[in-house]
C-alpha atoms as a PDB file:
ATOM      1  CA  UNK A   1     106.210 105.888 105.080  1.00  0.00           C
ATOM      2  CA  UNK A   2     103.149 107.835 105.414  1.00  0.00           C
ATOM      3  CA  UNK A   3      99.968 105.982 107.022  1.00  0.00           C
ATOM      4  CA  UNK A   4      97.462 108.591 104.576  1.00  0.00           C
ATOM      5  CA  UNK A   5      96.097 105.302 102.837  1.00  0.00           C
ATOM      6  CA  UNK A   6      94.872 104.113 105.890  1.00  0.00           C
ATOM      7  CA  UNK A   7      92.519 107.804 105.980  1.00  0.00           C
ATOM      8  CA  UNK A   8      90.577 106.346 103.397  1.00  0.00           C
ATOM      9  CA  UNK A   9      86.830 105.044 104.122  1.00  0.00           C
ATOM     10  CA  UNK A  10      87.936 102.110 102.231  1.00  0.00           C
ATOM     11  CA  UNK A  11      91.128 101.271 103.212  1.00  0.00           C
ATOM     12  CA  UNK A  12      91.901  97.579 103.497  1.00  0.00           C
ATOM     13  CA  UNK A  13      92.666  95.868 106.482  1.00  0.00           C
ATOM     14  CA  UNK A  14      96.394  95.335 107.152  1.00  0.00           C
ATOM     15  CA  UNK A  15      96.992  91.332 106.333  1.00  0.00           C
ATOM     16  CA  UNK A  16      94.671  91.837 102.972  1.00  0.00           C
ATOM     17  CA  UNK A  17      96.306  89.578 100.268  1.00  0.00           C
ATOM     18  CA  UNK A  18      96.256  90.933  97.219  1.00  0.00           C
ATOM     19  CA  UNK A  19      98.021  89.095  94.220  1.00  0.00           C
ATOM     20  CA  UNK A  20     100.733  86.180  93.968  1.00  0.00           C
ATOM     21  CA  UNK A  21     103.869  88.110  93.375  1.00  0.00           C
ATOM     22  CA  UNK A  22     104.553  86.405  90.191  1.00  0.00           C
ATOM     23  CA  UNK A  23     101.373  87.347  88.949  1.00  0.00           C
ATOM     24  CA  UNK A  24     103.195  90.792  88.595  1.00  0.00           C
ATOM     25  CA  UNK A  25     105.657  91.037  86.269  1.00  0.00           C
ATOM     26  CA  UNK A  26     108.963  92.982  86.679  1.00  0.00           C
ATOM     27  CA  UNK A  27     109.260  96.678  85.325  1.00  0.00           C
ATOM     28  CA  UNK A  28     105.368  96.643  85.096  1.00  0.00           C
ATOM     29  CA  UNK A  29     101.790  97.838  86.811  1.00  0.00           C
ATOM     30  CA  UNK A  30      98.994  95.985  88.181  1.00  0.00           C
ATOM     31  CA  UNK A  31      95.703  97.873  89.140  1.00  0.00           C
ATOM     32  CA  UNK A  32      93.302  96.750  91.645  1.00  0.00           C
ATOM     33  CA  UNK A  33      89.995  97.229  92.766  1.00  0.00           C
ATOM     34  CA  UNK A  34      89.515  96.139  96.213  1.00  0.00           C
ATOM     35  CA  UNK A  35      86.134  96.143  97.957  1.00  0.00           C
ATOM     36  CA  UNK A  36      84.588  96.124 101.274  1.00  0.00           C
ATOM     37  CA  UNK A  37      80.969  96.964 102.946  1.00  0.00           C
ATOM     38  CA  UNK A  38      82.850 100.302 103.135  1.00  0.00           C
ATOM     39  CA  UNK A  39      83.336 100.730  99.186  1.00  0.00           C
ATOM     40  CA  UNK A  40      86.177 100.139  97.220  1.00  0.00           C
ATOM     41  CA  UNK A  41      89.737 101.058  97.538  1.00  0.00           C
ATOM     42  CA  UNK A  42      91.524 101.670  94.315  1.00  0.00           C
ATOM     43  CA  UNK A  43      95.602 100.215  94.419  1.00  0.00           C
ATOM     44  CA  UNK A  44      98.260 100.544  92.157  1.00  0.00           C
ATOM     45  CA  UNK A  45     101.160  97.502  92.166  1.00  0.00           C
ATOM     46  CA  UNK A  46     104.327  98.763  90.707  1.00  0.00           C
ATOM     47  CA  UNK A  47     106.909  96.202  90.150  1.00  0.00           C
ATOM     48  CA  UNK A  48     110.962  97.385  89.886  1.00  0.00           C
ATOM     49  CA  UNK A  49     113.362  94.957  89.562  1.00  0.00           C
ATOM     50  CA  UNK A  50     112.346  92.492  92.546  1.00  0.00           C
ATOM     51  CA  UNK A  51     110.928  95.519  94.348  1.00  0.00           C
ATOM     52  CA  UNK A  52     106.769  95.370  94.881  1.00  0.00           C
ATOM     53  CA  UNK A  53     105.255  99.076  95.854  1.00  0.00           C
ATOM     54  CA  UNK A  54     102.043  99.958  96.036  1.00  0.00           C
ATOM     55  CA  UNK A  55      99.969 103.113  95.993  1.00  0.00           C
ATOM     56  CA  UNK A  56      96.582 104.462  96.231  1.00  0.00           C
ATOM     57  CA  UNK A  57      95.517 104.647  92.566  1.00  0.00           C
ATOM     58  CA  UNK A  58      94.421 108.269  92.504  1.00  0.00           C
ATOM     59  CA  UNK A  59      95.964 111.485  91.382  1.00  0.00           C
ATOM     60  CA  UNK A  60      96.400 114.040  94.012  1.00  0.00           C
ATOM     61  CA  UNK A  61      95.218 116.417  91.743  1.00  0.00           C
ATOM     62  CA  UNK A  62      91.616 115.489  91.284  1.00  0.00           C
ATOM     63  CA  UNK A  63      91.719 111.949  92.607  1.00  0.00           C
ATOM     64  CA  UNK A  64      91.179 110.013  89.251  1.00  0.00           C
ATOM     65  CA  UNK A  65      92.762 106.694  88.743  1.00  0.00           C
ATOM     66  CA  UNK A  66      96.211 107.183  87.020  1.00  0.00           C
ATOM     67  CA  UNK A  67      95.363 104.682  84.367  1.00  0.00           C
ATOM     68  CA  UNK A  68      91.770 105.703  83.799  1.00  0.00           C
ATOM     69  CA  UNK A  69      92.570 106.660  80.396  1.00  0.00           C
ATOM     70  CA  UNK A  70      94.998 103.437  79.920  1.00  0.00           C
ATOM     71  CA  UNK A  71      97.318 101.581  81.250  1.00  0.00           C
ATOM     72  CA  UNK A  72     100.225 102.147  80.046  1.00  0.00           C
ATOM     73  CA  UNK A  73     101.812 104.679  82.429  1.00  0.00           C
ATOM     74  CA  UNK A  74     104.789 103.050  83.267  1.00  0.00           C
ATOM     75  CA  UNK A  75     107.735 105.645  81.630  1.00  0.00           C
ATOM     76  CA  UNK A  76     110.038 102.955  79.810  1.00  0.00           C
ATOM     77  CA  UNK A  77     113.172 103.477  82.440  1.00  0.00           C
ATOM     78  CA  UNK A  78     110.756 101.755  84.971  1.00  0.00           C
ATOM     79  CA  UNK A  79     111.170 105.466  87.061  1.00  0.00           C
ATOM     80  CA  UNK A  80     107.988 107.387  86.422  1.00  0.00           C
ATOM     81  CA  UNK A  81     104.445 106.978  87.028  1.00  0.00           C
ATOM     82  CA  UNK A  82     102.666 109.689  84.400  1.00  0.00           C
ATOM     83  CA  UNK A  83      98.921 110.078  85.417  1.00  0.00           C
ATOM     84  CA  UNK A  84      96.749 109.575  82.414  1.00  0.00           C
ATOM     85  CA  UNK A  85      94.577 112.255  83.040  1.00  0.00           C
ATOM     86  CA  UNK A  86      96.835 115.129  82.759  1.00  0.00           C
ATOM     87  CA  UNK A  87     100.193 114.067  82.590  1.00  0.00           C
ATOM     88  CA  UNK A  88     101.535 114.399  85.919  1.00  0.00           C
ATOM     89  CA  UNK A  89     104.494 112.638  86.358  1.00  0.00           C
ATOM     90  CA  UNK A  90     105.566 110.953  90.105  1.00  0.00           C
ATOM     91  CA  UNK A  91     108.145 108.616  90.881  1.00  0.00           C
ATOM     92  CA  UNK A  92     107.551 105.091  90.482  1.00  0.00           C
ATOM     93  CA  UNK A  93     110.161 104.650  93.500  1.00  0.00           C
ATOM     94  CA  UNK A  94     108.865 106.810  96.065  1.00  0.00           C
ATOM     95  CA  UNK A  95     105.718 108.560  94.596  1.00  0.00           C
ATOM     96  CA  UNK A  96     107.252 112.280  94.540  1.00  0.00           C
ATOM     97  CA  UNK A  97     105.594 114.551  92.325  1.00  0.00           C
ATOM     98  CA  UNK A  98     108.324 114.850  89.211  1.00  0.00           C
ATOM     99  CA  UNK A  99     106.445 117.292  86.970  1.00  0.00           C
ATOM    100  CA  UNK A 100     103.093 118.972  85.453  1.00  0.00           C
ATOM    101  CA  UNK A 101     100.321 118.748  88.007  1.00  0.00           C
ATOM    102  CA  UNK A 102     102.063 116.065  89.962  1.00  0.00           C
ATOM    103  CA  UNK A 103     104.861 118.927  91.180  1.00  0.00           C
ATOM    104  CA  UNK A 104     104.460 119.718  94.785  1.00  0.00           C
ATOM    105  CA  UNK A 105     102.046 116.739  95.708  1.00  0.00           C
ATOM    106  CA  UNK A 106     103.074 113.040  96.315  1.00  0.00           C
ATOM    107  CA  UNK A 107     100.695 109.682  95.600  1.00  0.00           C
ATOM    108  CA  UNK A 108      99.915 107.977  98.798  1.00  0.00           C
ATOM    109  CA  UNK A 109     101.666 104.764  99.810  1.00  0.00           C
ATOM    110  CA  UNK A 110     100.497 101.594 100.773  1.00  0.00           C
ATOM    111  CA  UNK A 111     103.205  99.664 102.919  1.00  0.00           C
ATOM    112  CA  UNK A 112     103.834  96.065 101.114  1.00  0.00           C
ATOM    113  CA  UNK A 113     105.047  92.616 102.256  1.00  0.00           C
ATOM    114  CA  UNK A 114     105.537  88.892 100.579  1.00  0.00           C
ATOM    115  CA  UNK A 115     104.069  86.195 103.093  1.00  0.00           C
ATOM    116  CA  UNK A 116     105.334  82.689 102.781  1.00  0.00           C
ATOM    117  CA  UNK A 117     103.012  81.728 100.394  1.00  0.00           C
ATOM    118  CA  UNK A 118     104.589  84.709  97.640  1.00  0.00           C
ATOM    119  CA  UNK A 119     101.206  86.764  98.402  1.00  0.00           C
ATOM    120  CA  UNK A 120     101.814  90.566  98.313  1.00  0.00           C
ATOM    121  CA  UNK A 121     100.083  91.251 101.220  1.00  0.00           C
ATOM    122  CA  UNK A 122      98.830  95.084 102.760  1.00  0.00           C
ATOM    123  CA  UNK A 123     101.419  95.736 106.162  1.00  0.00           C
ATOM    124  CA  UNK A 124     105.387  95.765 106.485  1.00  0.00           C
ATOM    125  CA  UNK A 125     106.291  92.234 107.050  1.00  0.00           C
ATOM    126  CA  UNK A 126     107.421  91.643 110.854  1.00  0.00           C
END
């Protein structure tokens, strides 16, 4: 996995709990606005099956918030992420640009563990 999340002025520090993983429900999205003294940090919680991902919640192609125009952009299969905006499609699995503007680019993402409370929390669990 890519460390480019961690490029951002407002990245969170690794060990930053985020939500209960219940709070998220399966084949659904969670956005969240995290802030710092450094600004915020926009994150996108995609929930497959028992899987929890996370990515920066911005378009690669002009950095909007996928669900800026509404949330639902979740394609029903649980396997695409379709930017608002413009309609670029990426995979809900890995982030890969699928289609439209999203072709070619890739969201960033944000490594994800479950501490032993059932927090997601920011970092790969040990």
């Amino acid at each position: 996995m890519t460390q480019a999340w961690q490029q951002y002025r407002s990245a969170p520090a690794l060990g930053t709990r985020l939500v209960r993983l219940d709070e998220v429900d399966v084949g659904s999205t969670h956005s969240l606005t995290l802030k710092c003294e450094k600004g915020s940090f926009p994150l996108l919680l995609v929930r497959l099956a028992e899987i929890p991902l996370a990515y920066v919640n911005a378009c690669p192609h002009q950095y909007l918030p996928l669900d800026q125009r509404g949330s639902r952009i979740l394609s029903h299969d649980g396997e695409a992420l379709r930017c608002t905006n413009h309609d670029a499609t990426f995979s809900a699995r890995t982030g890969k640009g699928l289609s439209g503007h999203g072709e070619g680019c890739a969201l960033d993402p944000v490594p994800l563990s479950v501490d032993d409370d059932g927090w997601l929390v920011i970092g790969a669990s040990d």
